[in-house]
Each structure stands twice: as C-alpha cells, then as structure tokens.
C-alpha atoms as a PDB file:
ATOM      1  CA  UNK A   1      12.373  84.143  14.679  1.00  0.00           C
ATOM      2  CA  UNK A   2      10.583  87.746  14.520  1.00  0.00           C
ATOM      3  CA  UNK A   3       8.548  86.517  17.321  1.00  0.00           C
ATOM      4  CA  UNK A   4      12.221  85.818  19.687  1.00  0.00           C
ATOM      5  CA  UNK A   5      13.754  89.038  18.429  1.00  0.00           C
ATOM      6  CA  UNK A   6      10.542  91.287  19.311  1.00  0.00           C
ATOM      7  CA  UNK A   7      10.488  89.820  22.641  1.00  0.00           C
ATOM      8  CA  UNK A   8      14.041  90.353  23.197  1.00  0.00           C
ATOM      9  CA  UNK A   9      13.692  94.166  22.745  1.00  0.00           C
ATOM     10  CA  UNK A  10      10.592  94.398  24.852  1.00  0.00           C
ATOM     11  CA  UNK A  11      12.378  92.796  27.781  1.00  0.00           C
ATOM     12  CA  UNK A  12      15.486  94.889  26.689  1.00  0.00           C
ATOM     13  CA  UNK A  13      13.685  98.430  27.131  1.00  0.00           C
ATOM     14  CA  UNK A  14      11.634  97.355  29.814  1.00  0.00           C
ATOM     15  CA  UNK A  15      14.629  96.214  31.995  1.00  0.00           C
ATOM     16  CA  UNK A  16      16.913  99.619  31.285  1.00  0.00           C
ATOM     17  CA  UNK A  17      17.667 101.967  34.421  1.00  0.00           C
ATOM     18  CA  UNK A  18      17.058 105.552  33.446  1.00  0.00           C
ATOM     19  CA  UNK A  19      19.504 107.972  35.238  1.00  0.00           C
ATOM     20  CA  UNK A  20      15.996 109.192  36.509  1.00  0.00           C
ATOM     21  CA  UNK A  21      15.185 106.327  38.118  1.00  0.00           C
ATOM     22  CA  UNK A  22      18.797 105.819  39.815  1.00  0.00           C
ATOM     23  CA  UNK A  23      18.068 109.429  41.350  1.00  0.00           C
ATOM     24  CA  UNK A  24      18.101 109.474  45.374  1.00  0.00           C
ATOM     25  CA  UNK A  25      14.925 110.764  46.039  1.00  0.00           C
ATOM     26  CA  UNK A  26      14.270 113.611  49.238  1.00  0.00           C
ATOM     27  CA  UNK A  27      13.334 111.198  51.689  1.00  0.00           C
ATOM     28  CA  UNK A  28      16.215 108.957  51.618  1.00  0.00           C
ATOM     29  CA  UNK A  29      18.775 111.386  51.257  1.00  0.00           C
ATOM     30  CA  UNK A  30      20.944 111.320  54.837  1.00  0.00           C
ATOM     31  CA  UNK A  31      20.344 115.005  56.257  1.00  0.00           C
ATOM     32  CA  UNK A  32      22.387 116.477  59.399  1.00  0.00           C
ATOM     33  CA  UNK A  33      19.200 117.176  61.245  1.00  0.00           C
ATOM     34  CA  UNK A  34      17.274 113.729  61.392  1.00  0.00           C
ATOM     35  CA  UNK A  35      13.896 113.020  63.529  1.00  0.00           C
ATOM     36  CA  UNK A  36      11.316 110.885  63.194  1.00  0.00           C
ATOM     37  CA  UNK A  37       8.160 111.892  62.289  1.00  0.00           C
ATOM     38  CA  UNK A  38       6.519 111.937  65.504  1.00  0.00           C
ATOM     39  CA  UNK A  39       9.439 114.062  66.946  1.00  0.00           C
ATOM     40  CA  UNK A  40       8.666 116.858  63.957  1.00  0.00           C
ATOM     41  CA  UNK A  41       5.005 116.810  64.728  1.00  0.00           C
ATOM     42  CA  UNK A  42       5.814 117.328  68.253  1.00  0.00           C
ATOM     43  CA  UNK A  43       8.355 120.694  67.684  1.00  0.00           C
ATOM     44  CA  UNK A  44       6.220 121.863  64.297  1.00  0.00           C
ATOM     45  CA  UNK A  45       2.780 123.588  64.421  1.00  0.00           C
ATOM     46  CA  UNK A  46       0.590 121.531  61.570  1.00  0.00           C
ATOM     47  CA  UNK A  47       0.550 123.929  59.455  1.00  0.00           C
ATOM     48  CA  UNK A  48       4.742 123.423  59.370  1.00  0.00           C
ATOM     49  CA  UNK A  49       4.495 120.141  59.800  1.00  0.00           C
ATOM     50  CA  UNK A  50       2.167 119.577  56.371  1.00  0.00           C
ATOM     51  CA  UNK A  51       4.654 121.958  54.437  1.00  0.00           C
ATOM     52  CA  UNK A  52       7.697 121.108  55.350  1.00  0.00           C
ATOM     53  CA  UNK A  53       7.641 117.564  55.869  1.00  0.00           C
ATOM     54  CA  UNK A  54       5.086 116.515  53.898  1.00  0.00           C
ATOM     55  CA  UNK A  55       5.535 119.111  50.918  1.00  0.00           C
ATOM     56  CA  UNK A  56       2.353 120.702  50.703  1.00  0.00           C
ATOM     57  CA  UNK A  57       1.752 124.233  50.152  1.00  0.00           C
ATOM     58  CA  UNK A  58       0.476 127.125  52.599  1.00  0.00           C
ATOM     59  CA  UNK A  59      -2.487 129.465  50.974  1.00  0.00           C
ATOM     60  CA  UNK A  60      -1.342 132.173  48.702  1.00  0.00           C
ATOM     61  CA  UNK A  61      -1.037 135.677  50.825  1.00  0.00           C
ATOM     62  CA  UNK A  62      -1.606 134.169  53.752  1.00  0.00           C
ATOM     63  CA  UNK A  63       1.949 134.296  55.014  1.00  0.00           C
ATOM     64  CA  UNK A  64       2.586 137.931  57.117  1.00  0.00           C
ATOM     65  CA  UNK A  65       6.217 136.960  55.557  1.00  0.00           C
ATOM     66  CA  UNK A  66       5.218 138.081  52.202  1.00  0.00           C
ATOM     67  CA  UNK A  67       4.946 141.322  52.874  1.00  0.00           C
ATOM     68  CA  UNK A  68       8.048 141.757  55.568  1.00  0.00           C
ATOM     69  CA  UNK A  69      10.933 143.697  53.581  1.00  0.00           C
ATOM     70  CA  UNK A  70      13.379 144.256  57.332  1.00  0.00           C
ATOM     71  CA  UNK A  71      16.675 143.886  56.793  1.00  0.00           C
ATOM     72  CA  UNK A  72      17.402 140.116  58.439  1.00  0.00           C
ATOM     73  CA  UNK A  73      17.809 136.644  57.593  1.00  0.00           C
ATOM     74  CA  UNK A  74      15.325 133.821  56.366  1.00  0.00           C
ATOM     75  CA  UNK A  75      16.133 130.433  58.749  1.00  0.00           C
ATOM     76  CA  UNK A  76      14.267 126.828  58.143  1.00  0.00           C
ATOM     77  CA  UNK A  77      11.246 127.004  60.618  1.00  0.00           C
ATOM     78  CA  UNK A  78      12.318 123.389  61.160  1.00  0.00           C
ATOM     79  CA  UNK A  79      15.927 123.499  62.083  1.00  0.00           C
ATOM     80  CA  UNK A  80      17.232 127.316  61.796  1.00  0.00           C
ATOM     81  CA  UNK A  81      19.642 127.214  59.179  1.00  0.00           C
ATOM     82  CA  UNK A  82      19.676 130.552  57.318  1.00  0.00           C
ATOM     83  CA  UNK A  83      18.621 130.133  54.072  1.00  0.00           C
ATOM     84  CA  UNK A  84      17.460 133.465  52.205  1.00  0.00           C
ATOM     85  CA  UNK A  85      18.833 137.237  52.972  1.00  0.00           C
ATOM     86  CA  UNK A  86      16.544 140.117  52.944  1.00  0.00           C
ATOM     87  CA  UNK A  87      18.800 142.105  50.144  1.00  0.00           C
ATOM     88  CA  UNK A  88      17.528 138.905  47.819  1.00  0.00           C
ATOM     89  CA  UNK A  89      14.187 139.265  48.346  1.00  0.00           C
ATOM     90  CA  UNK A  90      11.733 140.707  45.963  1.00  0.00           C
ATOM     91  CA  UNK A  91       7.931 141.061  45.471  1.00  0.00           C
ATOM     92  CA  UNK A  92       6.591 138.575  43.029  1.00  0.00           C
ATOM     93  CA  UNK A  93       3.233 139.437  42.915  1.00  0.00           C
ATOM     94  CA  UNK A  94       2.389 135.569  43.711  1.00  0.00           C
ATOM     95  CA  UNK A  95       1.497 135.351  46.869  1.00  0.00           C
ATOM     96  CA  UNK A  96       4.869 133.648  48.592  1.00  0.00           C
ATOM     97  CA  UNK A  97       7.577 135.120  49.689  1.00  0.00           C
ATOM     98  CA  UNK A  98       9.925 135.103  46.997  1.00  0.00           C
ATOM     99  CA  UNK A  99      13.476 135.520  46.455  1.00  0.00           C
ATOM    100  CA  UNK A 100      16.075 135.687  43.465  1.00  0.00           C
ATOM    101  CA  UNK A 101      18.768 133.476  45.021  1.00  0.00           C
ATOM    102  CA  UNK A 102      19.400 131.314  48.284  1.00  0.00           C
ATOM    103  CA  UNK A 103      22.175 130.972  50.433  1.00  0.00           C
ATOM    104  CA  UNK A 104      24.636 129.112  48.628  1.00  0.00           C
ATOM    105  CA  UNK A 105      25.006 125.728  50.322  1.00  0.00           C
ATOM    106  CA  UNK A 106      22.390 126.075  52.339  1.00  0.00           C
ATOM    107  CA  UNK A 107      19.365 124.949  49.937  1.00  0.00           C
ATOM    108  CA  UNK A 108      19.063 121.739  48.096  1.00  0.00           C
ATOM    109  CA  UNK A 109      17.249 120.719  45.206  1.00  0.00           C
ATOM    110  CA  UNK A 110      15.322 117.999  43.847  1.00  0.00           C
ATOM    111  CA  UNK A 111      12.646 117.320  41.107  1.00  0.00           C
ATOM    112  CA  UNK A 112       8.994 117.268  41.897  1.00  0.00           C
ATOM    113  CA  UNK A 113       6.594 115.552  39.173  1.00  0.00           C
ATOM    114  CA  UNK A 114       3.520 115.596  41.602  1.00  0.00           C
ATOM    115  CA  UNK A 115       1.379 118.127  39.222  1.00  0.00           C
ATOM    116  CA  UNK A 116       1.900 116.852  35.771  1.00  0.00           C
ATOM    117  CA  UNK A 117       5.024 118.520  35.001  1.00  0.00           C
ATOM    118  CA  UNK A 118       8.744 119.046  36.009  1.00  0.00           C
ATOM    119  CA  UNK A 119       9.599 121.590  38.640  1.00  0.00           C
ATOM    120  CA  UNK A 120      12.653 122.245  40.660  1.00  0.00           C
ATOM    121  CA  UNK A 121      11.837 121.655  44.218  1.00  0.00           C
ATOM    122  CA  UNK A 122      13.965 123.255  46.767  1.00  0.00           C
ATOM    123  CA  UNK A 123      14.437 121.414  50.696  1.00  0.00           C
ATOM    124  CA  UNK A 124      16.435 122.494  53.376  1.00  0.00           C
ATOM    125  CA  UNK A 125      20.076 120.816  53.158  1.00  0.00           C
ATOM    126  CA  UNK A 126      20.047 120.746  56.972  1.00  0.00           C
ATOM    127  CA  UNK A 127      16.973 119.126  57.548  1.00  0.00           C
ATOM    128  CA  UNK A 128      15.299 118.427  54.449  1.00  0.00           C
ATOM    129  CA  UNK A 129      12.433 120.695  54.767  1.00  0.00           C
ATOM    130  CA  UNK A 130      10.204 121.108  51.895  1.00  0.00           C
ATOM    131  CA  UNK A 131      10.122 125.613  51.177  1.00  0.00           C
ATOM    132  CA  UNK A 132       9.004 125.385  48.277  1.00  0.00           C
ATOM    133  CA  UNK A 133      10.459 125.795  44.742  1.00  0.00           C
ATOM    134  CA  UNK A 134      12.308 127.466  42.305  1.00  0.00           C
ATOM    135  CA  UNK A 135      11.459 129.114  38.433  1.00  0.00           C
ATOM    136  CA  UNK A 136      13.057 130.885  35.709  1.00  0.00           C
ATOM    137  CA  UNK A 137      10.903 134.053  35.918  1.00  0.00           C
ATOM    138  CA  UNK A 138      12.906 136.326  38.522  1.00  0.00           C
ATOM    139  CA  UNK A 139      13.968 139.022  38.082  1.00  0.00           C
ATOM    140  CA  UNK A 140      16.197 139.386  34.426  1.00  0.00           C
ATOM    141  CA  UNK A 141      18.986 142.418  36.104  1.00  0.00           C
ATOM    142  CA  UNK A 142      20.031 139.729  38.940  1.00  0.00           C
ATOM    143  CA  UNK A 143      19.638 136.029  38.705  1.00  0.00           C
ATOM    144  CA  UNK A 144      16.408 135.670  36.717  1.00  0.00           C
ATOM    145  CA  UNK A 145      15.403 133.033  39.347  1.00  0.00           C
ATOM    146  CA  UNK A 146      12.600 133.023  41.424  1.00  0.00           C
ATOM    147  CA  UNK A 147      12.453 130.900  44.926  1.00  0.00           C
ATOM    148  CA  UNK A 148       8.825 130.838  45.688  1.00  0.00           C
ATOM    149  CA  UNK A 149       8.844 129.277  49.399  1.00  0.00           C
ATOM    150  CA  UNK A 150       6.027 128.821  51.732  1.00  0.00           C
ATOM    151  CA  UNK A 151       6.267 131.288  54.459  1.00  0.00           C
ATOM    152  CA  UNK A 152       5.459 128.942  57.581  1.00  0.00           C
ATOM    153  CA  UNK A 153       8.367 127.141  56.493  1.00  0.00           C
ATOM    154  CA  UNK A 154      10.664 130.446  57.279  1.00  0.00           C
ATOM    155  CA  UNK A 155      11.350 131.870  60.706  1.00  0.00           C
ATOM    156  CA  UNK A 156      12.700 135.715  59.866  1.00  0.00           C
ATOM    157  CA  UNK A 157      15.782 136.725  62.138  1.00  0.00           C
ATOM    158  CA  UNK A 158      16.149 140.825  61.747  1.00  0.00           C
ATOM    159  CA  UNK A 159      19.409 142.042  61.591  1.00  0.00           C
ATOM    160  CA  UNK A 160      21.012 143.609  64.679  1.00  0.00           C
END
C-alpha cells in the first residue's frame, strides 16, 4: 500500500503545470512586425541580426551609442519603433547604453534563465527584438531601473 501511495505522488508532482511553464515564451508570441528569418538576415547587418534576433549581446563600450547624450529618440534597429527618449538616458558606467525607463507600450518583457539566474529581458513589442534587459540598480531619484540595451539594436533619431 506505501508502495501505490508513493507512486501516486511521484506521478502527481511530476504531471503538475507550473504557471512558469504555461508562460508564452518570445518566440511564439504574435508580433505586428513578422519576417522570417532569412528576410531579417537580409535587412540586418550580423552584428543586429545575432542581437536582436538571436539575443546575444554586443561587446561592452563598443557601441558609439553609449556615449551619444543629443536630444532625440531611441527606435528598434529592426523595425523603428521608438523605444527610449534621450531625457531618460543616463550613464551607467557599464558599458551599454542605459536608460531609467522605456517608452511605455513600446517595450515588452520576458524572463531570460540562459545564465544561471532570473533576469528581466526586454524585446521590442513591435517586432520582438531582443535590446537587452532591465535591473533594479538605476538611478534611486527617478525610477531606480536600469534598461541596459545593446546599442546595435538602437537606431538614434535626433530631435528636430
């Protein structure tokens, strides 16, 4: 009898759906802005085509972007939807252009487990576009958020 009721709760916890596991993930999400993959590689340099669509992450200080302080807008490199203003951004000292909010609407979010731990991704809600993600060590006076996001997934649009 032990033996039927211990193998009852094995098959009981190993057949339970975690809200986690119910999650849509990224890639099967339905954007407005859809191609396939050979169409991105075709518009997107690889460098934008390895961080935004397949979510890696451009060299630290690489990006002339991390550095610009214009007045202007932040667009998706992949579909220009504006994403981050100028007034929002900030220097983090990390290496990526970095600011302490996005444009509300415009930015979606997700979970990425890929290193180990949890971190809030951040994607493009046009497109889907990986930019990179987002922690809780802005700046404490505004939001104390910080969006770190790969500069070759930005195109910068200064203001007129």
């Amino acid at each position: 009898m032990k033996k039927i009721i211990m193998l009852c709760a094995i098959a009981i916890c190993f057949s339970c759906n975690s809200s986690a596991q119910k999650k849509e993930s990224q890639k099967d999400k339905a954007y407005e802005v859809v191609k396939t993959e050979a169409e991105w590689k075709k518009q997107l340099s690889s460098e934008e085509f390895y961080v935004l669509r397949e979510a890696g992450t451009e060299r630290p200080f690489t990006s002339p972007l991390n550095k610009e302080y214009s007045k202007g807008t932040y667009h998706c490199a992949a579909c220009n939807t504006p994403l981050f203003e100028s007034e929002h951004k900030f220097d983090s000292g990390t290496g990526w252009p970095s600011f302490d909010r996005e444009i509300e609407g415009n930015v979606a979010f997700s979970t990425d487990n890929n290193l180990g731990y949890t971190r809030n991704e951040e994607h493009c809600a046009t497109c889907g576009g990986h930019l990179g993600h987002v922690f809780d060590d802005g700046p404490r006076d505004t939001t104390g958020k910080r969006h770190c996001i790969n500069g070759v997934a930005l195109d910068f649009v200064p203001a007129e």
